[in-house]
Protein backbone atom coordinates (compact mmCIF):
# COMPACT_ATOMS: atom_id res chain seq x y z
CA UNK A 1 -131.39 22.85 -12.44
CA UNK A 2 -128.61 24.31 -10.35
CA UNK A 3 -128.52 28.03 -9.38
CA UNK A 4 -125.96 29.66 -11.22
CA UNK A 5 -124.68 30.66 -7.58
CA UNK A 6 -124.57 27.36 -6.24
CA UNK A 7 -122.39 26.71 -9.62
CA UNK A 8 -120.01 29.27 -9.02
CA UNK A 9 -119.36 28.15 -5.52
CA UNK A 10 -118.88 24.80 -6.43
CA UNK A 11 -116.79 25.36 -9.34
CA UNK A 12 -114.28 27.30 -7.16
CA UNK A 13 -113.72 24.51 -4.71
CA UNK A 14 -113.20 22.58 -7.90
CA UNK A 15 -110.86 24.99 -8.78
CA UNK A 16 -108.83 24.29 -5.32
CA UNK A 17 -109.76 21.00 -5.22
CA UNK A 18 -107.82 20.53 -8.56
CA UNK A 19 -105.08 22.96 -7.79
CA UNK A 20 -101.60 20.80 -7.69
CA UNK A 21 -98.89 23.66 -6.79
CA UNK A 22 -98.93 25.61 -3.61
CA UNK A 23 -99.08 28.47 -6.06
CA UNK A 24 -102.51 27.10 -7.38
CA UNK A 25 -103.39 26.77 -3.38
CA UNK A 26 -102.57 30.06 -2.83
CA UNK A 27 -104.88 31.39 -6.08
CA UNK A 28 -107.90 29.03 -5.26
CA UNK A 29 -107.91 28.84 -1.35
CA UNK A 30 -109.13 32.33 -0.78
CA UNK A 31 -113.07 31.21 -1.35
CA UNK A 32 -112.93 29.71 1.94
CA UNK A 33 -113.68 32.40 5.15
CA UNK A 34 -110.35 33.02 7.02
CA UNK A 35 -112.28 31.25 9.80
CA UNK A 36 -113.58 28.31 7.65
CA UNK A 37 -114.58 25.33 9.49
CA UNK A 38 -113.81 21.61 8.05
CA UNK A 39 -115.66 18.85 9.64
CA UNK A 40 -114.93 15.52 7.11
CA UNK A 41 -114.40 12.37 8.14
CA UNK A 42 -110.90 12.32 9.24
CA UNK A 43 -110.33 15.53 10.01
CA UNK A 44 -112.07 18.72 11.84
CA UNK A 45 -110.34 21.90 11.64
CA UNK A 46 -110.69 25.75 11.95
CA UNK A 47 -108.68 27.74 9.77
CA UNK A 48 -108.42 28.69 6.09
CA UNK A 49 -104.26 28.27 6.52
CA UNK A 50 -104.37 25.10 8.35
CA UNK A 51 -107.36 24.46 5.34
CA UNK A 52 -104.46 24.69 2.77
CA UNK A 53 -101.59 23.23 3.82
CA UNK A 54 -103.59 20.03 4.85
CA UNK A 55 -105.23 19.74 1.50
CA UNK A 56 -101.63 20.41 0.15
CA UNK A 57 -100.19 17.69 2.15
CA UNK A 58 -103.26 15.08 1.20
CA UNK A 59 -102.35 15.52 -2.52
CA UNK A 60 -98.95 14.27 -2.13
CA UNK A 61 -100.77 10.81 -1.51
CA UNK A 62 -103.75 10.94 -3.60
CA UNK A 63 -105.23 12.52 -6.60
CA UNK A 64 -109.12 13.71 -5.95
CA UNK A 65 -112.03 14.87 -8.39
CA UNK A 66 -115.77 14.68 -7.80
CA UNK A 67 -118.55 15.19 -9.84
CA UNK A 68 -121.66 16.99 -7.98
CA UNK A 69 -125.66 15.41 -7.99
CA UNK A 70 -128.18 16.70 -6.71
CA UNK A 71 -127.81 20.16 -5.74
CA UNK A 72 -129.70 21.60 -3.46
CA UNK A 73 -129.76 25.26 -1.86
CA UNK A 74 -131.05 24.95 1.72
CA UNK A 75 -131.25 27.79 4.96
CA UNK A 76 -129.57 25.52 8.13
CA UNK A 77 -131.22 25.84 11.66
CA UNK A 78 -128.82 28.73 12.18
CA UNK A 79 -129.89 30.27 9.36
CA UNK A 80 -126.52 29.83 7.51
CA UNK A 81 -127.50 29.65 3.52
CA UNK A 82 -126.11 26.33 2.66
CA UNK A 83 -125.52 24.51 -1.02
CA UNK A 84 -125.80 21.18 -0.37
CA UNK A 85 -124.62 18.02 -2.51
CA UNK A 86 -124.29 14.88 -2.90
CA UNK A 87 -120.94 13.91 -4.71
CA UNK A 88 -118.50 11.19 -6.37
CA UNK A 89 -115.44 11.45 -5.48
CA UNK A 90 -113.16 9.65 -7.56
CA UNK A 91 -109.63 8.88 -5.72
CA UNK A 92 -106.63 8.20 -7.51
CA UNK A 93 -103.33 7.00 -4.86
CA UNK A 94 -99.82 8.10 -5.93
CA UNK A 95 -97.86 7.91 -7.42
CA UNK A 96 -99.73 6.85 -10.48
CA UNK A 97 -96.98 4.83 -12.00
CA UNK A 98 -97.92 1.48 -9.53
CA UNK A 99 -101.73 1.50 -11.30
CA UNK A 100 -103.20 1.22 -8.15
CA UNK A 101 -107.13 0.80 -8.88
CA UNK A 102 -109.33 4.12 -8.90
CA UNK A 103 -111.54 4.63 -5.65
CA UNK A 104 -115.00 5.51 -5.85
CA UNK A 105 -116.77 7.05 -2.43
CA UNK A 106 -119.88 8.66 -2.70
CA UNK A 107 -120.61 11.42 0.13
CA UNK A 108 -122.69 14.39 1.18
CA UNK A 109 -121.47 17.79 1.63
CA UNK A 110 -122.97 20.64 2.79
CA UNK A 111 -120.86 23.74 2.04
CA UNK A 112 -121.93 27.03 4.59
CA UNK A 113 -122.09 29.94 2.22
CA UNK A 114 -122.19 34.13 2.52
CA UNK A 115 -125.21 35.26 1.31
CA UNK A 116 -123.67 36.72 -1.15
CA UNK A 117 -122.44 32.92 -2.35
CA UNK A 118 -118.67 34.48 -2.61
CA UNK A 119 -116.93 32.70 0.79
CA UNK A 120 -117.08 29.38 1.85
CA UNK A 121 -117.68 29.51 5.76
CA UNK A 122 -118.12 25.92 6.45
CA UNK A 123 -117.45 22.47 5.18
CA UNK A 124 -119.83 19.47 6.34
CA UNK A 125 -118.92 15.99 4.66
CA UNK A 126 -119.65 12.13 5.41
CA UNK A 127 -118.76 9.30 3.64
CA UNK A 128 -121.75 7.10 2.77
CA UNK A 129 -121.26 3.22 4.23
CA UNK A 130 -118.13 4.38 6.10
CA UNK A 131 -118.33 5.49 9.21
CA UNK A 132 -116.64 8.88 11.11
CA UNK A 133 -113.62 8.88 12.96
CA UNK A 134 -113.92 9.58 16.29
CA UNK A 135 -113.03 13.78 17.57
CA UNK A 136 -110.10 13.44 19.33
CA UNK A 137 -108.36 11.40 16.16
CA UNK A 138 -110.29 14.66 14.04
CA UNK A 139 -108.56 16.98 16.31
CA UNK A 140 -105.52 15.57 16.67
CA UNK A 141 -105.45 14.84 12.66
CA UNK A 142 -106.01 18.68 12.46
CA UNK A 143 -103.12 19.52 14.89
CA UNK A 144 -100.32 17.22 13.50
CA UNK A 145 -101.28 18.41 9.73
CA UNK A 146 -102.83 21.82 10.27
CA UNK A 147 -101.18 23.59 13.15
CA UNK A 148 -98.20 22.19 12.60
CA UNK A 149 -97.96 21.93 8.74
CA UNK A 150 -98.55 26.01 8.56
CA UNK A 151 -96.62 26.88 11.60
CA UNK A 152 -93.39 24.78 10.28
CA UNK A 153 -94.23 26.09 6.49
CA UNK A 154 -91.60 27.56 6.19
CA UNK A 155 -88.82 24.88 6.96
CA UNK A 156 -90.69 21.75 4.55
CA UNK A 157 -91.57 24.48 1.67
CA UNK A 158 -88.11 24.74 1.41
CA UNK A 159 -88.51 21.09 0.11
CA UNK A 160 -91.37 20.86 -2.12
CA UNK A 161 -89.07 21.45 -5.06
CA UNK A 162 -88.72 17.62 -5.03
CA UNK A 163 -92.53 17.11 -5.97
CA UNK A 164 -91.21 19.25 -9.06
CA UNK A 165 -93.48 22.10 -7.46
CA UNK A 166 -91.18 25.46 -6.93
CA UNK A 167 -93.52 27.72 -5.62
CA UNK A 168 -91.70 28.41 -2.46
CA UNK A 169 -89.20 29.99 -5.02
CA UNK A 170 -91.20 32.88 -5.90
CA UNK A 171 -93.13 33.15 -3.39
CA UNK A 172 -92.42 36.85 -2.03
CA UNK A 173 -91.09 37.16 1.26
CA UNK A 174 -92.99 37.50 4.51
């Protein structure tokens, strides 16, 4: 049986995980810590901003849901309380109109947690039977799509109105 705190947690990444709009990013993204840290496969990042806009960008691409076994609270070596699963995710490429066939990748992710199991402080993933790509792609993944993506937010959000999202539109200014 799953805490119900555990729950909670993971049903707000759900929550962002699902969210299709900026304006859903910008209502689900605050469980992660301002400082959040994002080590997945092909990306490691700092940065609950740079967090966003990359999982923005990623859903232009592909559609992604999971479904959670095995939960498991657990202390790290650090002494960080962790909640730590092992998931399906199911990925869908866009758009859906070519019926390109469904992905299924099973992983493990370990999501760093406040004590108080309100903020997400970390994100640990890996892919099982694929393997990690190296830092320096990680890094550089996080620079082109993070760094740049929130510092040059303003110029492509102008945009996303073509995606049918208008966010951007009522956003209120900075």
């Amino acid at each position: 049986m799953v805490s119900p705190s555990a729950q909670t947690v993971l049903n707000r990444l759900k929550s962002f995980v699902h969210a299709r709009t900026m304006q859903d990013h910008w209502k689900t993204y605050m469980v992660f810590h301002e400082n959040v840290r994002w080590d997945a496969p092909p990306i490691l990042l700092n940065g609950r901003e740079k967090l966003r806009v990359v999982a923005y960008f990623a859903k232009r691409i592909a559609k992604l849901d999971f479904t959670e076994h095995d939960v498991r609270l657990e202390r790290s070596k650090e002494g960080v309380q962790q909640v730590s699963t092992d998931l399906t995710f199911i990925i869908t490429l866009l758009p859906e109109l070519l019926r390109l066939p469904k992905i299924k990748v099973n992983a493990t992710v370990k999501l760093g947690v406040t004590d108080d199991f309100q903020t997400v402080t970390s994100i640990y993933g890996r892919l099982h039977r694929f393997p990690c790509l190296p830092d320096v792609i990680r890094r550089f993944n996080a620079l082109c799509l993070g760094t740049l993506g929130v510092v040059t937010e303003k110029y492509w959000g102008k945009t996303v109105w073509l995606y049918g999202d208008d966010s951007y539109q009522h956003k209120p200014r900075d």
